[in-house]
C-alpha atoms as a PDB file:
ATOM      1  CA  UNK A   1      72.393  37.750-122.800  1.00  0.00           C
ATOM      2  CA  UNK A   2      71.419  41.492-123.105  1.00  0.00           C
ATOM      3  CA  UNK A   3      67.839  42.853-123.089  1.00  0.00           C
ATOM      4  CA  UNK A   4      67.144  42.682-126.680  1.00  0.00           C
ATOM      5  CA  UNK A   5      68.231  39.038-126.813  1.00  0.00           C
ATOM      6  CA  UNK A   6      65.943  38.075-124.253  1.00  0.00           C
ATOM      7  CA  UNK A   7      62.815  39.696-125.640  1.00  0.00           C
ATOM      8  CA  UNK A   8      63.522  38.411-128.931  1.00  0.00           C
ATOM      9  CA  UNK A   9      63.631  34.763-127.933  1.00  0.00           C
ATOM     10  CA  UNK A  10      60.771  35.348-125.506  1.00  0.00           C
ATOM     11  CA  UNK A  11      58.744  36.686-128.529  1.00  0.00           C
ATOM     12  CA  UNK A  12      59.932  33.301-130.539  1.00  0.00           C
ATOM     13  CA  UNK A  13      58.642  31.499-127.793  1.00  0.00           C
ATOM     14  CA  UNK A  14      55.688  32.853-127.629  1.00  0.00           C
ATOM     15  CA  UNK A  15      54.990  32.742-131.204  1.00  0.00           C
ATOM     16  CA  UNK A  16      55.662  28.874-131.646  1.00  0.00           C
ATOM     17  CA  UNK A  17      53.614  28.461-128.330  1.00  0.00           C
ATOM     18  CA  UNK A  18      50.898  29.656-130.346  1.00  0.00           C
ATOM     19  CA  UNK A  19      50.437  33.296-129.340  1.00  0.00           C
ATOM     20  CA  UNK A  20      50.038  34.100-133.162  1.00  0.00           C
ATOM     21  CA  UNK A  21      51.360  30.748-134.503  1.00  0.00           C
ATOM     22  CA  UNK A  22      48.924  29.515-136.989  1.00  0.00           C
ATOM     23  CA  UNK A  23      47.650  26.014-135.698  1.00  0.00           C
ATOM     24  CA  UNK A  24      47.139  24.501-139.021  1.00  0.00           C
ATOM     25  CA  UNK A  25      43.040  24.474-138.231  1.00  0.00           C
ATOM     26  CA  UNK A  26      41.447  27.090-140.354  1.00  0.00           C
ATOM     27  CA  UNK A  27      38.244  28.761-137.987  1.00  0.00           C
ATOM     28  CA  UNK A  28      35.034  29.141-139.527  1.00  0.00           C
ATOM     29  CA  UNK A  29      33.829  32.176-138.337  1.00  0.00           C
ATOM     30  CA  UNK A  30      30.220  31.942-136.888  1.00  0.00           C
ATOM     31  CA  UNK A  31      27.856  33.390-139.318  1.00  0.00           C
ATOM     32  CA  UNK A  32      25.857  36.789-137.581  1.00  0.00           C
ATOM     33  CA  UNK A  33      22.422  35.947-135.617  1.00  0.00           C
ATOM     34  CA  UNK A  34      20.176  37.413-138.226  1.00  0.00           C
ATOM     35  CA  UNK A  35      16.946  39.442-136.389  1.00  0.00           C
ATOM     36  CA  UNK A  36      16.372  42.110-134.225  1.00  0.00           C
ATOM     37  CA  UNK A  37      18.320  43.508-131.187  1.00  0.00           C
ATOM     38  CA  UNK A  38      16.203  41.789-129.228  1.00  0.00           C
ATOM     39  CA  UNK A  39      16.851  38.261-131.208  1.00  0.00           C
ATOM     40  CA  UNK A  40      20.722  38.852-131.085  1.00  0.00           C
ATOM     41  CA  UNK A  41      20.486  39.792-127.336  1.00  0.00           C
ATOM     42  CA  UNK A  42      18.450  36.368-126.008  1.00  0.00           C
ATOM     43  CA  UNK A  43      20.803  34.053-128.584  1.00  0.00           C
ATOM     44  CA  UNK A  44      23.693  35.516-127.067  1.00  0.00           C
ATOM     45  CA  UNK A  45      22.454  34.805-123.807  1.00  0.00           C
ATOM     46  CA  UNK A  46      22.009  30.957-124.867  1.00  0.00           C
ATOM     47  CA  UNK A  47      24.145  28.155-125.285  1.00  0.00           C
ATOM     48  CA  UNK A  48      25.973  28.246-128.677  1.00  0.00           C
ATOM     49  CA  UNK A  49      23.357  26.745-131.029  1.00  0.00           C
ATOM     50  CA  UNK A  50      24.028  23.447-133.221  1.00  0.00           C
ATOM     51  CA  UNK A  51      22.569  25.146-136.222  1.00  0.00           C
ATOM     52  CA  UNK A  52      23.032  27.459-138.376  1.00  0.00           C
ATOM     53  CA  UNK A  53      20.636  30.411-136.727  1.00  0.00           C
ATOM     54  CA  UNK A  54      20.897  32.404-139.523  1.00  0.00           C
ATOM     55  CA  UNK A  55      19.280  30.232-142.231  1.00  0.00           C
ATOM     56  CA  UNK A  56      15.478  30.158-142.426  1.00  0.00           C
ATOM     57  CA  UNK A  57      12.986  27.527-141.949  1.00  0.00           C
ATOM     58  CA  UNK A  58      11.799  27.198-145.526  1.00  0.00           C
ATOM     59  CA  UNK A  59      15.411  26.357-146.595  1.00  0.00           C
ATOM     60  CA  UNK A  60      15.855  24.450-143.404  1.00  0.00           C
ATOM     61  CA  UNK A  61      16.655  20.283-143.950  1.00  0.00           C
ATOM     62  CA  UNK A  62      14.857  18.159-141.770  1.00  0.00           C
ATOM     63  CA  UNK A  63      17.974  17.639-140.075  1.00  0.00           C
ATOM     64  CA  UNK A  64      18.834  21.069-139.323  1.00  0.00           C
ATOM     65  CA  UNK A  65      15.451  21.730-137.439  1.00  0.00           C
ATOM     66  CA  UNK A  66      16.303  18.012-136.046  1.00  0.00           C
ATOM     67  CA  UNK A  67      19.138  19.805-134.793  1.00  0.00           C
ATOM     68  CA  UNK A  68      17.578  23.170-133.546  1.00  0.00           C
ATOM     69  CA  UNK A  69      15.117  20.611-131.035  1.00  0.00           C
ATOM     70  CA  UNK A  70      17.864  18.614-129.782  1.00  0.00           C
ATOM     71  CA  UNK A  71      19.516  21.997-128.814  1.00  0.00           C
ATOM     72  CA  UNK A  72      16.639  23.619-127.489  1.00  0.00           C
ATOM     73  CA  UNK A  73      16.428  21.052-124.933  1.00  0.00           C
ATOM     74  CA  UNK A  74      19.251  21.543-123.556  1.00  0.00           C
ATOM     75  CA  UNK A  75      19.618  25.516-123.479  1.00  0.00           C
ATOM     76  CA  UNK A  76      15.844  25.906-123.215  1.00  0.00           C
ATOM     77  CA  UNK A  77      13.955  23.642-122.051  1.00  0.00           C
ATOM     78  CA  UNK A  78      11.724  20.668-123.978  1.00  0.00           C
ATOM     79  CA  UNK A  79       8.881  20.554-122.306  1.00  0.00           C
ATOM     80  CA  UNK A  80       5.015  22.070-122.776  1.00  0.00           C
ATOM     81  CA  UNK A  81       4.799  25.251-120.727  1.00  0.00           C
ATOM     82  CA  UNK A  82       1.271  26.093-119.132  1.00  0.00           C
ATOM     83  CA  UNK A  83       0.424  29.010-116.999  1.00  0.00           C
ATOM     84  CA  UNK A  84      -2.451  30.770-115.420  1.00  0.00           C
ATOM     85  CA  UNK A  85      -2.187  34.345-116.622  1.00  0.00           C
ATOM     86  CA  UNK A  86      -3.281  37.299-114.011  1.00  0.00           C
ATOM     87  CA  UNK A  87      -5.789  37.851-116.425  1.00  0.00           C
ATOM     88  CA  UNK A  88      -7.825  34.655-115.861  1.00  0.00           C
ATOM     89  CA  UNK A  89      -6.093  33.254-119.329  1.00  0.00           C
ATOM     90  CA  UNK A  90      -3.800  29.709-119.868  1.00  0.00           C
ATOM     91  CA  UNK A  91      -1.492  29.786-122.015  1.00  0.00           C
ATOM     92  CA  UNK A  92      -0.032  26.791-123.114  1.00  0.00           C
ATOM     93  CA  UNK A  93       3.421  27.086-125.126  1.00  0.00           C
ATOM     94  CA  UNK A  94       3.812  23.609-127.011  1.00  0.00           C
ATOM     95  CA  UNK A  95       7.784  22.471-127.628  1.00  0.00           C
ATOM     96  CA  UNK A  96       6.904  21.547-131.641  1.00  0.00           C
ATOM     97  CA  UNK A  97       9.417  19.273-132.002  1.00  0.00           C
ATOM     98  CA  UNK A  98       7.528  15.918-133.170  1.00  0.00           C
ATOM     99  CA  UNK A  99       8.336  15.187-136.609  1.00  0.00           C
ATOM    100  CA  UNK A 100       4.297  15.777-137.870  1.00  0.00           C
ATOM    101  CA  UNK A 101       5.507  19.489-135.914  1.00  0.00           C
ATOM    102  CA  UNK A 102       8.584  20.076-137.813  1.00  0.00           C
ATOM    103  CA  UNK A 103       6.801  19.028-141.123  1.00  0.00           C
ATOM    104  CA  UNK A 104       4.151  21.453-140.383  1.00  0.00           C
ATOM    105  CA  UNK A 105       6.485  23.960-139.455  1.00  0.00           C
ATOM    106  CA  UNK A 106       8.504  23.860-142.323  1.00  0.00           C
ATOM    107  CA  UNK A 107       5.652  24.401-144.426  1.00  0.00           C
ATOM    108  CA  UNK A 108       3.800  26.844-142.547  1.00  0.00           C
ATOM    109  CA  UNK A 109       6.723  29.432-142.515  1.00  0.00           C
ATOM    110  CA  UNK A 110       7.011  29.000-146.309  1.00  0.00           C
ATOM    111  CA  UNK A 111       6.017  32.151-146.878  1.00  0.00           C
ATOM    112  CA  UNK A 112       8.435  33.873-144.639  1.00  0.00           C
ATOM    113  CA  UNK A 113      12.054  34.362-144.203  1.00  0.00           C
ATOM    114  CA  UNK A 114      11.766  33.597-140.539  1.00  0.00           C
ATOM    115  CA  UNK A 115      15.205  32.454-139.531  1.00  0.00           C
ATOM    116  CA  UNK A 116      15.755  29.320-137.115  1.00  0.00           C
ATOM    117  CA  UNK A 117      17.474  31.814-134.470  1.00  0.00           C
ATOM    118  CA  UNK A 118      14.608  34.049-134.798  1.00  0.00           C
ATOM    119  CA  UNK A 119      12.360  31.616-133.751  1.00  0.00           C
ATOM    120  CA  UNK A 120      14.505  30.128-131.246  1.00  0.00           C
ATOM    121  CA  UNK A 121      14.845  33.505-129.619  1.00  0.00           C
ATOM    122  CA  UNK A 122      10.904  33.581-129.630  1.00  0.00           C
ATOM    123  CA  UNK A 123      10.613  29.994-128.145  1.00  0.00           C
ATOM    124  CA  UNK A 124      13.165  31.032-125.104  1.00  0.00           C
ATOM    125  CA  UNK A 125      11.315  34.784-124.483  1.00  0.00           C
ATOM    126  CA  UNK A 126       7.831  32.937-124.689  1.00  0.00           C
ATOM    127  CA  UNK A 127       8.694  30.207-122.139  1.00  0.00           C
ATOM    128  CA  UNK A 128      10.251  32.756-119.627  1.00  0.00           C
ATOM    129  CA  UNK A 129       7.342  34.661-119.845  1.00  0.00           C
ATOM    130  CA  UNK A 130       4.356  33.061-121.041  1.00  0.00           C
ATOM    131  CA  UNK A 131       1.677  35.652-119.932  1.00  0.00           C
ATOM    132  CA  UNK A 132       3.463  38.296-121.447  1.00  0.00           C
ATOM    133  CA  UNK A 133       3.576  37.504-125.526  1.00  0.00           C
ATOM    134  CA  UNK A 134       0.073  37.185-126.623  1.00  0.00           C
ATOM    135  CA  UNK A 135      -1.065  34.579-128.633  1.00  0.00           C
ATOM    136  CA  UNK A 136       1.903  33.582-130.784  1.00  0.00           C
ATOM    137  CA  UNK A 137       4.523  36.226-128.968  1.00  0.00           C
ATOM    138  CA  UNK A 138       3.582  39.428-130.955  1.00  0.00           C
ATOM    139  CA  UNK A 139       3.964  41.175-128.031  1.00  0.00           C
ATOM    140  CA  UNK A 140       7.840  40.435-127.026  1.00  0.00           C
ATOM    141  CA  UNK A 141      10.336  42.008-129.368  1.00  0.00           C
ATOM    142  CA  UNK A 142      12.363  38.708-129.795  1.00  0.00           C
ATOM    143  CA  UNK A 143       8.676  37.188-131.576  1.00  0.00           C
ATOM    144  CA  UNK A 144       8.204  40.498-133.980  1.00  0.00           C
ATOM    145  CA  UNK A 145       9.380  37.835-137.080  1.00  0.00           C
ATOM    146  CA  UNK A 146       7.503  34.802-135.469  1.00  0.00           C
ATOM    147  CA  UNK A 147       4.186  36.811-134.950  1.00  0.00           C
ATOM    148  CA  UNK A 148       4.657  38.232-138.139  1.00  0.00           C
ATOM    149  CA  UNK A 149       5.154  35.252-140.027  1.00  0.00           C
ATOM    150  CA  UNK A 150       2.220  34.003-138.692  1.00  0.00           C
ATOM    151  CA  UNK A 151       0.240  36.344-139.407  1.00  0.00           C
ATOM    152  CA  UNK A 152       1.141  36.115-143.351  1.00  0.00           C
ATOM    153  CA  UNK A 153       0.367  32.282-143.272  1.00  0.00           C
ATOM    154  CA  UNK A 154      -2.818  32.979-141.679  1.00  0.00           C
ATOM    155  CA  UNK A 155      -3.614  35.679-144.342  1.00  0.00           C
ATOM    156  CA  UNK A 156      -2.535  33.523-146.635  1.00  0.00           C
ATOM    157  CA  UNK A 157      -4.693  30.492-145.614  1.00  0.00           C
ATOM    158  CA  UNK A 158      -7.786  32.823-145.700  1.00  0.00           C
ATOM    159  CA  UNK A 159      -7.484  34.304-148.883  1.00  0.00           C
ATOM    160  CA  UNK A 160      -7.282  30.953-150.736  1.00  0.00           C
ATOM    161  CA  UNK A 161     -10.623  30.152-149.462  1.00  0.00           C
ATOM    162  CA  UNK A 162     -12.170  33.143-151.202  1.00  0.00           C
ATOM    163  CA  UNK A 163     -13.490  32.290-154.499  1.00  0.00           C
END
């Protein structure tokens, strides 16, 4: 068998081995982390999420946010953080993942296109450095939606109490 005989059947080979071959499963291709650099950076540093990251909280099912807590136990953690702060502060960083939580959550960020990835990129930068994000994160880049989101509800919740 010459030298072009031999690459041509290695090729076939290789092809129905399924080096190209088409395997009959179609692959959904995983929608884009929506968010920041810093967002993108921490979710790619995580476990691949059980959610869709990109779709936001106000759209969110019950089920999908269901699913965002069982995974952030895993790649994050799903307990209550607390630290002393250098500065004399505690901080306590609260997992939210009771169903009252969720509820609340869901229609707190109303208001906001805050993404479930966004906020589980906040959750995981808050918890590895507690002391660091201020109040609700506004200080680490992977909170910038979070904070901000916040933020609007509080506005929000203020100006309806102004006659």
């Amino acid at each position: 068998m010459g030298l072009r005989a031999s690459t041509s059947r290695v090729l076939a080979v290789l092809w129905v081995a399924g080096c190209g071959a088409s395997t009959g499963q179609s692959v959904t291709p995983r929608p884009p982390i929506v968010g920041n650099e810093a967002v993108r950076t921490r979710m790619a540093s995580l476990p691949e999420p059980t959610f869709a990251a990109s779709t936001e909280i106000r759209a969110a099912t019950m089920e999908d946010l269901r699913a965002y807590c069982a995974w952030q136990a895993r790649a994050i953690g799903s307990y209550d953080v607390e630290a002393a702060c250098r500065d004399g502060s505690n901080v306590r960083i609260a997992t939210a993942c009771g169903e009252d939580d969720l509820e609340a959550m869901h229609e707190g960020m109303a208001i906001c296109a805050l993404t479930i990835g966004e906020w589980a990129a906040c959750v995981a930068a808050r918890r590895e450095a507690p002391c660091e994000g201020g109040v609700f994160g506004e200080r680490l880049p992977e909170c910038e939606a979070f904070a901000g989101c916040i933020a609007a509800a509080m506005e929000e919740g203020e100006g309806a109490a102004v006659p």
